[in-house]
C-alpha atoms as a PDB file:
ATOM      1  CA  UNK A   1      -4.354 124.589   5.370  1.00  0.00           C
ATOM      2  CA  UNK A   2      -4.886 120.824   5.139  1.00  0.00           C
ATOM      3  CA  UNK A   3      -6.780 120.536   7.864  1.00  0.00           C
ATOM      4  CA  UNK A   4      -8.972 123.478   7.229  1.00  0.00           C
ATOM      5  CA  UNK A   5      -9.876 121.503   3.392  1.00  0.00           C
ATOM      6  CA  UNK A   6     -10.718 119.072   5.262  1.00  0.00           C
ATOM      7  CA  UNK A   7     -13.416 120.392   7.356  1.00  0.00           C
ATOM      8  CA  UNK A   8     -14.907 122.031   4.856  1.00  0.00           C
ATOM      9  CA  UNK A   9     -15.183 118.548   3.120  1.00  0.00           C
ATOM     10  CA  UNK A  10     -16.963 117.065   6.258  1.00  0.00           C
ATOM     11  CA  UNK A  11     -19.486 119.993   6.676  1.00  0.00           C
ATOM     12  CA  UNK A  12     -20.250 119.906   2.958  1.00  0.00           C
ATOM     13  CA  UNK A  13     -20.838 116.222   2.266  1.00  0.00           C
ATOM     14  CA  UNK A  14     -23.539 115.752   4.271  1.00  0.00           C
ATOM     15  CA  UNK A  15     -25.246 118.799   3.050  1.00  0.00           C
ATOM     16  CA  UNK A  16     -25.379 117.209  -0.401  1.00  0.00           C
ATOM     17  CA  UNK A  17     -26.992 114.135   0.944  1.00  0.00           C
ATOM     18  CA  UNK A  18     -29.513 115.519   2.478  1.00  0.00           C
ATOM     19  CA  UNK A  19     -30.374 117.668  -0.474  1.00  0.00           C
ATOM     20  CA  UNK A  20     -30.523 114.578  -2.853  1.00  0.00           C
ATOM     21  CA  UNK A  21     -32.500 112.370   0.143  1.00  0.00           C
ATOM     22  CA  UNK A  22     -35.413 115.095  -0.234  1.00  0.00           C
ATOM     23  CA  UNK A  23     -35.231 115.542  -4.472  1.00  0.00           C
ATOM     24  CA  UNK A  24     -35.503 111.653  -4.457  1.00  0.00           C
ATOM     25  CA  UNK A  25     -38.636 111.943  -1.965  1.00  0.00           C
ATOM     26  CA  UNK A  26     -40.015 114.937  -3.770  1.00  0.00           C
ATOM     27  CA  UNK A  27     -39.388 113.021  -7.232  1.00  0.00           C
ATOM     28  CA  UNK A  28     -40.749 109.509  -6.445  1.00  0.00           C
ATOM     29  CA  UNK A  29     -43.670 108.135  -8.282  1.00  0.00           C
ATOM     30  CA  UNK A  30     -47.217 108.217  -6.286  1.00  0.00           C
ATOM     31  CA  UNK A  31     -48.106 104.532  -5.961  1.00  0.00           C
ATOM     32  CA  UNK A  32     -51.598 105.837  -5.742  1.00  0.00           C
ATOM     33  CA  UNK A  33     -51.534 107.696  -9.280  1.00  0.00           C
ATOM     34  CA  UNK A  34     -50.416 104.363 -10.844  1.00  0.00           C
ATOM     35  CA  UNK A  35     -53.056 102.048  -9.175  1.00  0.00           C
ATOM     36  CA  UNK A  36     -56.227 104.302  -9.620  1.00  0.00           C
ATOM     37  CA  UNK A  37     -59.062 102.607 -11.301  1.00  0.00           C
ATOM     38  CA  UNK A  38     -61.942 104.332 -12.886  1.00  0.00           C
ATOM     39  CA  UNK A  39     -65.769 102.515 -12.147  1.00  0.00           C
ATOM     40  CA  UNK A  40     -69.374 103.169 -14.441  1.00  0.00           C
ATOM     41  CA  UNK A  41     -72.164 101.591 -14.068  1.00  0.00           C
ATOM     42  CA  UNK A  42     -73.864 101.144 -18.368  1.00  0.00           C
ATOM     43  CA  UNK A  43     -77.645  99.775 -17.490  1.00  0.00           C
ATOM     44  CA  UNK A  44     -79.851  99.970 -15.985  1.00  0.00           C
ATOM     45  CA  UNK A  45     -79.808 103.955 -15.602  1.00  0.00           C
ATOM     46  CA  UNK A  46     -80.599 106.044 -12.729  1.00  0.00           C
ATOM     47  CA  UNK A  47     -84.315 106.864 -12.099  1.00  0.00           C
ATOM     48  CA  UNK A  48     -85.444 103.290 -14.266  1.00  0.00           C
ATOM     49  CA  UNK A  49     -87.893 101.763 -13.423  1.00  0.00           C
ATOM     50  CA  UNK A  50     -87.345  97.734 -13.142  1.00  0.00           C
ATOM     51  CA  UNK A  51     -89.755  94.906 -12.989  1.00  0.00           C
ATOM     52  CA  UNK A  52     -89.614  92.465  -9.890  1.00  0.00           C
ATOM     53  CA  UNK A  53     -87.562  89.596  -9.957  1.00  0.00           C
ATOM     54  CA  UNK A  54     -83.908  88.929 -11.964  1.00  0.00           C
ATOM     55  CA  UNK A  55     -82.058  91.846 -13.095  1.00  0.00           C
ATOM     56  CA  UNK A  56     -78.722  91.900 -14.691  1.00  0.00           C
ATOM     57  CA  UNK A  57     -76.493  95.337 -14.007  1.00  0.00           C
ATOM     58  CA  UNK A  58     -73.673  96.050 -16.439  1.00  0.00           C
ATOM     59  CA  UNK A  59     -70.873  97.496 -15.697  1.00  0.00           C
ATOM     60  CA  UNK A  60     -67.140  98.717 -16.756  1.00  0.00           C
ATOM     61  CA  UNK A  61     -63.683  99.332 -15.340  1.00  0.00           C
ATOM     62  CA  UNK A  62     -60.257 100.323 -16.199  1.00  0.00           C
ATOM     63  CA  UNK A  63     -57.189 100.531 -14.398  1.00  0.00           C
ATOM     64  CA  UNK A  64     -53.110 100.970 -15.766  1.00  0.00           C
ATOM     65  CA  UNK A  65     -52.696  97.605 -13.140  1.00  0.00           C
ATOM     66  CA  UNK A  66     -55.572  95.933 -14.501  1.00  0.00           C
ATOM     67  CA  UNK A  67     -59.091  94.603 -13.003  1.00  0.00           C
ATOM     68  CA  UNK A  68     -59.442  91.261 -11.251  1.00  0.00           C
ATOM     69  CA  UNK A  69     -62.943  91.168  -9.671  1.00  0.00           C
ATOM     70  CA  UNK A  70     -65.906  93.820  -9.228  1.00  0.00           C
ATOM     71  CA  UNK A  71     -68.535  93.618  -7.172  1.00  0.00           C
ATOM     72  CA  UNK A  72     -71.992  94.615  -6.645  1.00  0.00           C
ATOM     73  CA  UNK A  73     -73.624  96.558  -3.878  1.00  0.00           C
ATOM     74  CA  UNK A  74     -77.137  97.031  -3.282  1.00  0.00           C
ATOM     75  CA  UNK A  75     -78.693  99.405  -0.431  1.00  0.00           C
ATOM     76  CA  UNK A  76     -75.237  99.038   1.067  1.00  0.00           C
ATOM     77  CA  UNK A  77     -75.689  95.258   1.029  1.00  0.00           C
ATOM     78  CA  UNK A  78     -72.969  92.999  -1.323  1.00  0.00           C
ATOM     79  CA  UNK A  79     -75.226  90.607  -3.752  1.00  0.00           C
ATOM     80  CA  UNK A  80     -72.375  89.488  -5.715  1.00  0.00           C
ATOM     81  CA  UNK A  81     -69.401  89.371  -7.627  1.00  0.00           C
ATOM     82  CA  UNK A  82     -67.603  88.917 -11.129  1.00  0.00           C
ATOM     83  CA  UNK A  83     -64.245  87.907 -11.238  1.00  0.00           C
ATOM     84  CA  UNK A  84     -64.727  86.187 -14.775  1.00  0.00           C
ATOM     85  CA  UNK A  85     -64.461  89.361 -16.618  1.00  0.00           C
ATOM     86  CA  UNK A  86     -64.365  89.981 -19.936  1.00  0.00           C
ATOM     87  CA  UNK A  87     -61.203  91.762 -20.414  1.00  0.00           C
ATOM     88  CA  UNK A  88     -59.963  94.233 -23.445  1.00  0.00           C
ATOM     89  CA  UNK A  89     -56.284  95.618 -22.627  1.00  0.00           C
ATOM     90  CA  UNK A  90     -57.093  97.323 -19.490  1.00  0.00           C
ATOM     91  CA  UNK A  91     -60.851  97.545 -19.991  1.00  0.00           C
ATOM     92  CA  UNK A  92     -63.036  95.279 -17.846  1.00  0.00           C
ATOM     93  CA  UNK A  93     -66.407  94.447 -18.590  1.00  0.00           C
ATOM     94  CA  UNK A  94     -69.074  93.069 -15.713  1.00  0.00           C
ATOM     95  CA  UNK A  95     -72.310  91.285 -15.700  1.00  0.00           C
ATOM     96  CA  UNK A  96     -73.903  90.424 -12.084  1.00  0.00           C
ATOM     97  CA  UNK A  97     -77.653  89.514 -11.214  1.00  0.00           C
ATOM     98  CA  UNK A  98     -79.869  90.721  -8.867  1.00  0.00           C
ATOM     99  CA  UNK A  99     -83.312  89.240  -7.846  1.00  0.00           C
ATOM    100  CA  UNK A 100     -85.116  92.722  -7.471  1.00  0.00           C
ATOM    101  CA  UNK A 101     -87.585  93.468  -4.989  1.00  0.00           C
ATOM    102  CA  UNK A 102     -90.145  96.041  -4.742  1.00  0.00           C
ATOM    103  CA  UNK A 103     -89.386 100.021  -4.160  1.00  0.00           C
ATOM    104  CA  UNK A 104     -86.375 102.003  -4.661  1.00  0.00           C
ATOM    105  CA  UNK A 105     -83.112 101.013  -4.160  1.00  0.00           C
ATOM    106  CA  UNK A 106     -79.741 102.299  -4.349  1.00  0.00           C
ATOM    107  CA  UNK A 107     -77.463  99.859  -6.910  1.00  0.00           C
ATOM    108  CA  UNK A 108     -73.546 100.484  -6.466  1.00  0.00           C
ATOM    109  CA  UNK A 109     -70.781  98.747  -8.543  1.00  0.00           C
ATOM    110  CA  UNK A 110     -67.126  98.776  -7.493  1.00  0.00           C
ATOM    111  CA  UNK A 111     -63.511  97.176  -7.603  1.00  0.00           C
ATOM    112  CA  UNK A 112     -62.550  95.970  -4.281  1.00  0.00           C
ATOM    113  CA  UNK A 113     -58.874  95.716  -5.291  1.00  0.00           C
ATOM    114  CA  UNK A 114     -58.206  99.424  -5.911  1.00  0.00           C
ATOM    115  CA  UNK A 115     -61.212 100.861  -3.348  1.00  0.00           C
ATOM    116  CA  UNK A 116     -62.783 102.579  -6.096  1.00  0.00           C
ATOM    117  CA  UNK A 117     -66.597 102.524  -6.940  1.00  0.00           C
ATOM    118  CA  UNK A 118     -69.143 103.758  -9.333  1.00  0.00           C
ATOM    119  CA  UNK A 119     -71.300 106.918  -9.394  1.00  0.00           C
ATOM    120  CA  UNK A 120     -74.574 104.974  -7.564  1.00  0.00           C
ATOM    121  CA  UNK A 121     -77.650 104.741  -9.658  1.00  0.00           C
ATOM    122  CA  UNK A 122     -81.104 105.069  -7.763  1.00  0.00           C
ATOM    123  CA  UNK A 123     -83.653 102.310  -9.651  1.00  0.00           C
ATOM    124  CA  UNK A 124     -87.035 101.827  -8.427  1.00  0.00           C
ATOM    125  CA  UNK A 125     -88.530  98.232  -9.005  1.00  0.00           C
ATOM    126  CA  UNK A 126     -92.008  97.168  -9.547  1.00  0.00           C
ATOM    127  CA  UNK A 127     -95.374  99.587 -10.380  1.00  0.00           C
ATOM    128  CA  UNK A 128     -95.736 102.866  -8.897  1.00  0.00           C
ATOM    129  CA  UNK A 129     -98.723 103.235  -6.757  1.00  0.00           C
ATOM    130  CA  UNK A 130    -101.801 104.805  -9.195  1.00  0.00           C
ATOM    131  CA  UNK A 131    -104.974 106.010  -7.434  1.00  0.00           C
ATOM    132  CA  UNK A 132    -108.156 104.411  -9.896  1.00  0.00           C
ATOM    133  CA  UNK A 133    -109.719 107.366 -11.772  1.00  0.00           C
ATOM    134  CA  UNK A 134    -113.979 107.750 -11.775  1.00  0.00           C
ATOM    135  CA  UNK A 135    -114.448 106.372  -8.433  1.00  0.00           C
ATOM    136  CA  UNK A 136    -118.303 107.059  -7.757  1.00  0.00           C
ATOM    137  CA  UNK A 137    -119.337 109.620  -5.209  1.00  0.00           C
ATOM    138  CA  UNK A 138    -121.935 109.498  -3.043  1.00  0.00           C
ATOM    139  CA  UNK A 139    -124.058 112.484  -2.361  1.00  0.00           C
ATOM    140  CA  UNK A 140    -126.007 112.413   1.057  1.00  0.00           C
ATOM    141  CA  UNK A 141    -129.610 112.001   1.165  1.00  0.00           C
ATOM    142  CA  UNK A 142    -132.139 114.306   3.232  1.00  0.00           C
ATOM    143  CA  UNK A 143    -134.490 111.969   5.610  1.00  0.00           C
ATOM    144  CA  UNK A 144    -137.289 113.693   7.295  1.00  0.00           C
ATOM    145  CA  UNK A 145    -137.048 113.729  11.316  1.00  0.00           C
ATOM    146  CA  UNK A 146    -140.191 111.930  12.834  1.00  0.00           C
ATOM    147  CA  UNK A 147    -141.328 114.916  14.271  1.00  0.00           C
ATOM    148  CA  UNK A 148    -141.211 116.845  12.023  1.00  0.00           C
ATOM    149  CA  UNK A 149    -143.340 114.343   9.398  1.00  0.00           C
ATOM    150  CA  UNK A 150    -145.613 113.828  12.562  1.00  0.00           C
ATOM    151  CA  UNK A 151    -146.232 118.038  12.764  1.00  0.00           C
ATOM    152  CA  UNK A 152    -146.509 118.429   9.051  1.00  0.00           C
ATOM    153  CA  UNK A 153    -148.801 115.503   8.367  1.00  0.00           C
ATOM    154  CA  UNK A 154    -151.636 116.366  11.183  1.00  0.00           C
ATOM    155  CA  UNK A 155    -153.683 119.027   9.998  1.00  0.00           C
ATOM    156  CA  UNK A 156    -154.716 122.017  12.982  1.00  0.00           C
ATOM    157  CA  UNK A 157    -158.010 121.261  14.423  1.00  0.00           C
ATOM    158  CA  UNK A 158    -158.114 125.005  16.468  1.00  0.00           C
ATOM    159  CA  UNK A 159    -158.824 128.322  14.701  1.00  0.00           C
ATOM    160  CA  UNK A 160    -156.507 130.952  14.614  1.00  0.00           C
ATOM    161  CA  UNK A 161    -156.537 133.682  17.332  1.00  0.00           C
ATOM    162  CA  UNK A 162    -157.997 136.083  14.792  1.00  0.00           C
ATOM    163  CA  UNK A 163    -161.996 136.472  15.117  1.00  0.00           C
ATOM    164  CA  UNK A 164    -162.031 135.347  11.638  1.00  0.00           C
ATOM    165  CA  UNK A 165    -162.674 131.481  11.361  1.00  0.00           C
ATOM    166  CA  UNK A 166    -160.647 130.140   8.207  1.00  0.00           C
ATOM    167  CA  UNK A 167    -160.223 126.915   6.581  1.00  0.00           C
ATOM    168  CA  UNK A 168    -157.965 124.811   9.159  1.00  0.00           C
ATOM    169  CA  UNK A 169    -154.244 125.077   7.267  1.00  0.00           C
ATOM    170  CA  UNK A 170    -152.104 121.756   6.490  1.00  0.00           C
ATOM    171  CA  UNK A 171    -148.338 122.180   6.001  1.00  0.00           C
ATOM    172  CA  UNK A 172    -146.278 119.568   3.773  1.00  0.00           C
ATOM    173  CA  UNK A 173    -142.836 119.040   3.757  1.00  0.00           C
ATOM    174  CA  UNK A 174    -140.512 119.097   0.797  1.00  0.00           C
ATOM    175  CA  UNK A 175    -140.378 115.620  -0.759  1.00  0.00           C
ATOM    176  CA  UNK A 176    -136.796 113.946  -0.304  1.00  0.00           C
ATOM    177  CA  UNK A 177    -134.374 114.076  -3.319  1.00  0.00           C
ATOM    178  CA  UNK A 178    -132.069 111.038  -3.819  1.00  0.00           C
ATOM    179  CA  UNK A 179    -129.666 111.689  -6.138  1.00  0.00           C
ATOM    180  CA  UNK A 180    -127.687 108.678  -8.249  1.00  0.00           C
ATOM    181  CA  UNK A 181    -124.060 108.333  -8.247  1.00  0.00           C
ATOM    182  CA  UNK A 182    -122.113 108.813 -11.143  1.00  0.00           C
ATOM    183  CA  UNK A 183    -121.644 105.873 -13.083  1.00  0.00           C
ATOM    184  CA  UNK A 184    -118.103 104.546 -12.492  1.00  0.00           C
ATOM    185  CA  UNK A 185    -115.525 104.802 -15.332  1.00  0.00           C
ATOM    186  CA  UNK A 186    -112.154 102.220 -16.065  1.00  0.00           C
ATOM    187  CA  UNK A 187    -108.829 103.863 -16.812  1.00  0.00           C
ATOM    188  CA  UNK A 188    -107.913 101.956 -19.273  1.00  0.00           C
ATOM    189  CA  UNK A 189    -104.379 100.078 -18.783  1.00  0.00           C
ATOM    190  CA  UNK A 190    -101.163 100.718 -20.969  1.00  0.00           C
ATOM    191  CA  UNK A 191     -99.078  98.192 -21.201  1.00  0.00           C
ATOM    192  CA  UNK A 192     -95.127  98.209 -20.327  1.00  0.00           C
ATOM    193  CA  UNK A 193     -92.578  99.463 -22.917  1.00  0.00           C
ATOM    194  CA  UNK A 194     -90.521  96.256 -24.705  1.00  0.00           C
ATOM    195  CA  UNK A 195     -87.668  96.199 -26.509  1.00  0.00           C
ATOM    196  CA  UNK A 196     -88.352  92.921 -28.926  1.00  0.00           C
ATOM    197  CA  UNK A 197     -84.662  93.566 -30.956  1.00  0.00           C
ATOM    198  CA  UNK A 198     -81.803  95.412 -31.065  1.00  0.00           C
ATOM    199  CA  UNK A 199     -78.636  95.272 -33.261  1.00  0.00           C
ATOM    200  CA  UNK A 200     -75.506  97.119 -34.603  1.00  0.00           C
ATOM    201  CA  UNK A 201     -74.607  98.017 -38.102  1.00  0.00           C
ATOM    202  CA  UNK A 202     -70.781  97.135 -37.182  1.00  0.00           C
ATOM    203  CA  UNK A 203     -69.224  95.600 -34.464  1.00  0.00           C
ATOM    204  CA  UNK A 204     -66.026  97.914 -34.855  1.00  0.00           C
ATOM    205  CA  UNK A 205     -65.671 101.594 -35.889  1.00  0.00           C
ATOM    206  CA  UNK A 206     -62.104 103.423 -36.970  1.00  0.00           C
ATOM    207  CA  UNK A 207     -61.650 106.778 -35.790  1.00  0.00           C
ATOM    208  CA  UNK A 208     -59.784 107.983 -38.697  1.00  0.00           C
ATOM    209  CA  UNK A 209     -61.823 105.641 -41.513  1.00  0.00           C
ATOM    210  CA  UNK A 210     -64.158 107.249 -43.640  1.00  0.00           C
ATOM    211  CA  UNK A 211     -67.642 105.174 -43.844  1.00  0.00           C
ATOM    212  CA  UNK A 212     -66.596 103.011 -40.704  1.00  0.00           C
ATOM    213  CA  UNK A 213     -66.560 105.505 -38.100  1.00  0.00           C
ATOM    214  CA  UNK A 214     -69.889 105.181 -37.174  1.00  0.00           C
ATOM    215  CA  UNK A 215     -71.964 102.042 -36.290  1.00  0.00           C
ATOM    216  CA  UNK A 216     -75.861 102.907 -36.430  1.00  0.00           C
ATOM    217  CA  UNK A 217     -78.043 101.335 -33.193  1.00  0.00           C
ATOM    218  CA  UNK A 218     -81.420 100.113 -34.624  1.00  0.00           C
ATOM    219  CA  UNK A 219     -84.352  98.792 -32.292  1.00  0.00           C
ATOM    220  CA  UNK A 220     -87.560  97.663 -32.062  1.00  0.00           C
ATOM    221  CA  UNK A 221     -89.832  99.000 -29.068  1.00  0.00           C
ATOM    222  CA  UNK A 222     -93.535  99.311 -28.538  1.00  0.00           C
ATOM    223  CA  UNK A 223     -95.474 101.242 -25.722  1.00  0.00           C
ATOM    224  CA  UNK A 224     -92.014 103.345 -24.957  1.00  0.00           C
ATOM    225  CA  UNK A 225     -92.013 107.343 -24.729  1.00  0.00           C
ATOM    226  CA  UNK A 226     -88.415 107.698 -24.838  1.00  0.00           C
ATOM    227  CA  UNK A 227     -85.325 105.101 -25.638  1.00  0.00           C
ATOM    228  CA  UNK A 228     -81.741 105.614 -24.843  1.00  0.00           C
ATOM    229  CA  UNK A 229     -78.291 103.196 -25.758  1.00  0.00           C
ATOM    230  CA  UNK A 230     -75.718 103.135 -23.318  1.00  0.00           C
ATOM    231  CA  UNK A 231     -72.277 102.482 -24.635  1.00  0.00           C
ATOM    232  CA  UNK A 232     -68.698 102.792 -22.583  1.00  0.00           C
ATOM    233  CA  UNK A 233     -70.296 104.961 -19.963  1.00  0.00           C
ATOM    234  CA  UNK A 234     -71.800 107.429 -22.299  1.00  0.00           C
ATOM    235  CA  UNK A 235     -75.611 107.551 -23.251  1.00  0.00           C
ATOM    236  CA  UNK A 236     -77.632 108.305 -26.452  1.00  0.00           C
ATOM    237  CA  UNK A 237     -80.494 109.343 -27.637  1.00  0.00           C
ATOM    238  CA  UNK A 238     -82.825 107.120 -29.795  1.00  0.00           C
ATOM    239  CA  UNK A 239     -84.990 108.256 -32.457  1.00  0.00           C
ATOM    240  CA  UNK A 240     -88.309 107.271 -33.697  1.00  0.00           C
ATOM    241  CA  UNK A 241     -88.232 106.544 -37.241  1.00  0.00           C
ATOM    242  CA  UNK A 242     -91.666 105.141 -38.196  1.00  0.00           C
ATOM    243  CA  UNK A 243     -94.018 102.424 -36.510  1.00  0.00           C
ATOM    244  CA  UNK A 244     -91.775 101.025 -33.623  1.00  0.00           C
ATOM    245  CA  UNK A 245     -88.443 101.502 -35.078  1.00  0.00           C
ATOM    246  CA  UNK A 246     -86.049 104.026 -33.069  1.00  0.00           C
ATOM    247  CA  UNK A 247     -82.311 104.479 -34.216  1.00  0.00           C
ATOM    248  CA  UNK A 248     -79.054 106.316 -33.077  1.00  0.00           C
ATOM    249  CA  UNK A 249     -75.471 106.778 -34.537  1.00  0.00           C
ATOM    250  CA  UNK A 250     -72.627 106.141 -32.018  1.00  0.00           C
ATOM    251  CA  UNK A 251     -69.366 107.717 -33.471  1.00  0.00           C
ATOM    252  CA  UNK A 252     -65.733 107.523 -32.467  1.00  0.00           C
ATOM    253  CA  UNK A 253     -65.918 111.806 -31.609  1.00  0.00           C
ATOM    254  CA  UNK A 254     -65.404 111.294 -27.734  1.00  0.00           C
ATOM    255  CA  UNK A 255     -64.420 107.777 -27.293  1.00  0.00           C
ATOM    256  CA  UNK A 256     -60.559 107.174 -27.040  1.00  0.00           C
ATOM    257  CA  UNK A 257     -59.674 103.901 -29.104  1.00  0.00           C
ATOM    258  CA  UNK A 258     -59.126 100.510 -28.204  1.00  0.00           C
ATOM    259  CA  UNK A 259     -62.030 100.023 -26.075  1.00  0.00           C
ATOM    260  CA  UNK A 260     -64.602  97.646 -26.187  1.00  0.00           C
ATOM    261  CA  UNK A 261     -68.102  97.338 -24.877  1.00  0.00           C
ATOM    262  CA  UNK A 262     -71.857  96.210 -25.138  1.00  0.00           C
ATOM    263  CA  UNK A 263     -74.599  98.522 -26.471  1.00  0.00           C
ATOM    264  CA  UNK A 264     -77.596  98.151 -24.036  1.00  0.00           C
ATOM    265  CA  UNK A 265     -80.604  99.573 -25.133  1.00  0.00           C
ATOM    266  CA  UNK A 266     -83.235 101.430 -22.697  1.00  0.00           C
ATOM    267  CA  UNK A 267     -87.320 101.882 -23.596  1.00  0.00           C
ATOM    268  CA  UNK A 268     -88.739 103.934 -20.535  1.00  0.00           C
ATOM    269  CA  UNK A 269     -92.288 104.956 -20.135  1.00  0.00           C
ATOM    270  CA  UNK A 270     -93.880 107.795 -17.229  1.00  0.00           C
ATOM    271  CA  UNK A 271     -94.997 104.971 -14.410  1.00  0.00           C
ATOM    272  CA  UNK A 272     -93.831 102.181 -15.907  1.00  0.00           C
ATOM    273  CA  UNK A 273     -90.977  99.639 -15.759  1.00  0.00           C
ATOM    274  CA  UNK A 274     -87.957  99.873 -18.129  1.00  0.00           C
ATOM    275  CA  UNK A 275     -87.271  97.518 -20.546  1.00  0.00           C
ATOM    276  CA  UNK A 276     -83.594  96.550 -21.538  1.00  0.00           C
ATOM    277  CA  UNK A 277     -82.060  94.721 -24.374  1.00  0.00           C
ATOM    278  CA  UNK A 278     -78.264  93.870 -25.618  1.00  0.00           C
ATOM    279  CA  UNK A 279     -77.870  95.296 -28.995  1.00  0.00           C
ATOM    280  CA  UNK A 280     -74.482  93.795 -29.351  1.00  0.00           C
ATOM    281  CA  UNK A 281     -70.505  94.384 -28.535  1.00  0.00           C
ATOM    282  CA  UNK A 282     -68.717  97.110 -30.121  1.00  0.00           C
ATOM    283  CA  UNK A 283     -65.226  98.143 -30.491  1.00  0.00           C
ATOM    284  CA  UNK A 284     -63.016 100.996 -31.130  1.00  0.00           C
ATOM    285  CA  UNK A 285     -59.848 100.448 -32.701  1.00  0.00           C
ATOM    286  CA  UNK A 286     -57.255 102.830 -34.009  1.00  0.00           C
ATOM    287  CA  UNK A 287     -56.862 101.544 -37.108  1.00  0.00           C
ATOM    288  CA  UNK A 288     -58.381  99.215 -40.048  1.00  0.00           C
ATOM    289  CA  UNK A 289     -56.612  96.317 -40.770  1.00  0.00           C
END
């Protein structure tokens, strides 16, 4: 009987093992999950259109191990890094440069650390090609052939073959037209969209504070169709007010608290460059002191 408690305790002992050795690998924490880190690019936006020569790109990124360094990737090609970020918690803020050349280009921001990287914007720098308007056309001209003048002009010195003896005929030709070009006509030029201020009616917003939930973006712009605010990753919508004012509310709806950012403001204009301007930092907090 002994030895038959025994065996059973020998079979059975291992058994258990085994079971808890593949619970603890089921159960253990993904290193991955815990070291993810999340990558936006705020300004410029994809489909800008940059003038030639410095450019700064903003950018953000968070991670539950924190940010050291990101850097930035153009048409595959590193231009440089930040590792002097401005840091909020576990939010990480960028600013690089970027002496921009002429054409499109693919700009890429990411954080070498965790091997995670930011949707790519496509910008395109410099003017778009424009073909000049009222360029004059030229019409051809008819030239009489020489033998043809020589025919014409010479009158017939024999009669016809009739029995009848008429007046000797003389044939002219039709007198060449030549007609004028049009006169030539100037498109006139429209200058680039600017963005001469920009500020922030607060610099912090409560989600659950009545009156100071929303900070109002106010800017200044001339020559601009459209104008946009990026803030935290997420964009808005300017609106014209009157003369070259635009504005736009930026609430605490859809942005998670404690996080802080800048406010870049956009102007963009059909075949022209963008212009950018800082309106400011801004932070949500949870509550008011």
């Amino acid at each position: 009987m002994a030895a038959g408690l025994a065996l059973a305790a020998k079979i059975a002992v291992p058994a258990v093992l085994a079971v808890a050795g593949v619970a603890g690998v089921l159960l253990a924490p993904s290193h991955a999950a815990t070291t993810a880190s999340t990558v936006w690019i705020d300004a410029p936006l994809g489909g800008s259109n940059l003038t030639i020569g410095e450019q700064t790109i903003y950018a953000h990124a968070t991670s539950k191990t924190g940010v050291t360094e990101l850097r930035l990737v153009v048409d595959g090609t590193t231009i440089g890094t930040d590792s002097q970020l401005s840091l909020n918690g576990l939010l990480a803020y960028a600013t690089m440069s970027w002496q921009a050349t002429p054409g499109w280009h693919t700009v890429e921001v990411s954080d070498p650390d965790h091997g995670a990287s930011a949707v790519p914007v496509k910008v395109h720098v410099g003017p778009y090609p424009v073909v000049a308007a009222g360029s004059p056309t030229l019409r051809p001209t008819i030239t009489p052939s020489k033998s043809s003048a020589s025919t014409s002009a010479a009158p017939s010195t024999s009669p016809p073959a009739s029995s009848s003896h008429s007046a000797p005929r003389t044939s002219s030709s039709a007198t060449p037209t030549h007609s004028s070009p049009p006169p030539h006509t100037s498109t006139p030029v429209t200058p680039p969209p600017a963005v001469s201020a920009a500020s922030l009616s607060r610099s912090v917003i409560y989600p659950f504070f009545p009156g100071g939930d929303v900070s109002t973006v106010t800017a200044t712009v001339t020559n601009a169709t459209s104008v946009s605010a990026t803030f935290l990753g997420k964009s808005y919508v300017l609106h014209h007010v009157s003369g070259n004012t635009w504005t736009v509310d930026i609430n605490c709806d859809s942005i998670t608290p404690v996080q802080e950012g800048h406010v870049i403001v956009t102007a963009h204009a059909v075949g022209k460059p963008s212009a950018t301007r800082d309106a400011g930092d801004l932070s949500v907090q949870n509550y008011k002191p």
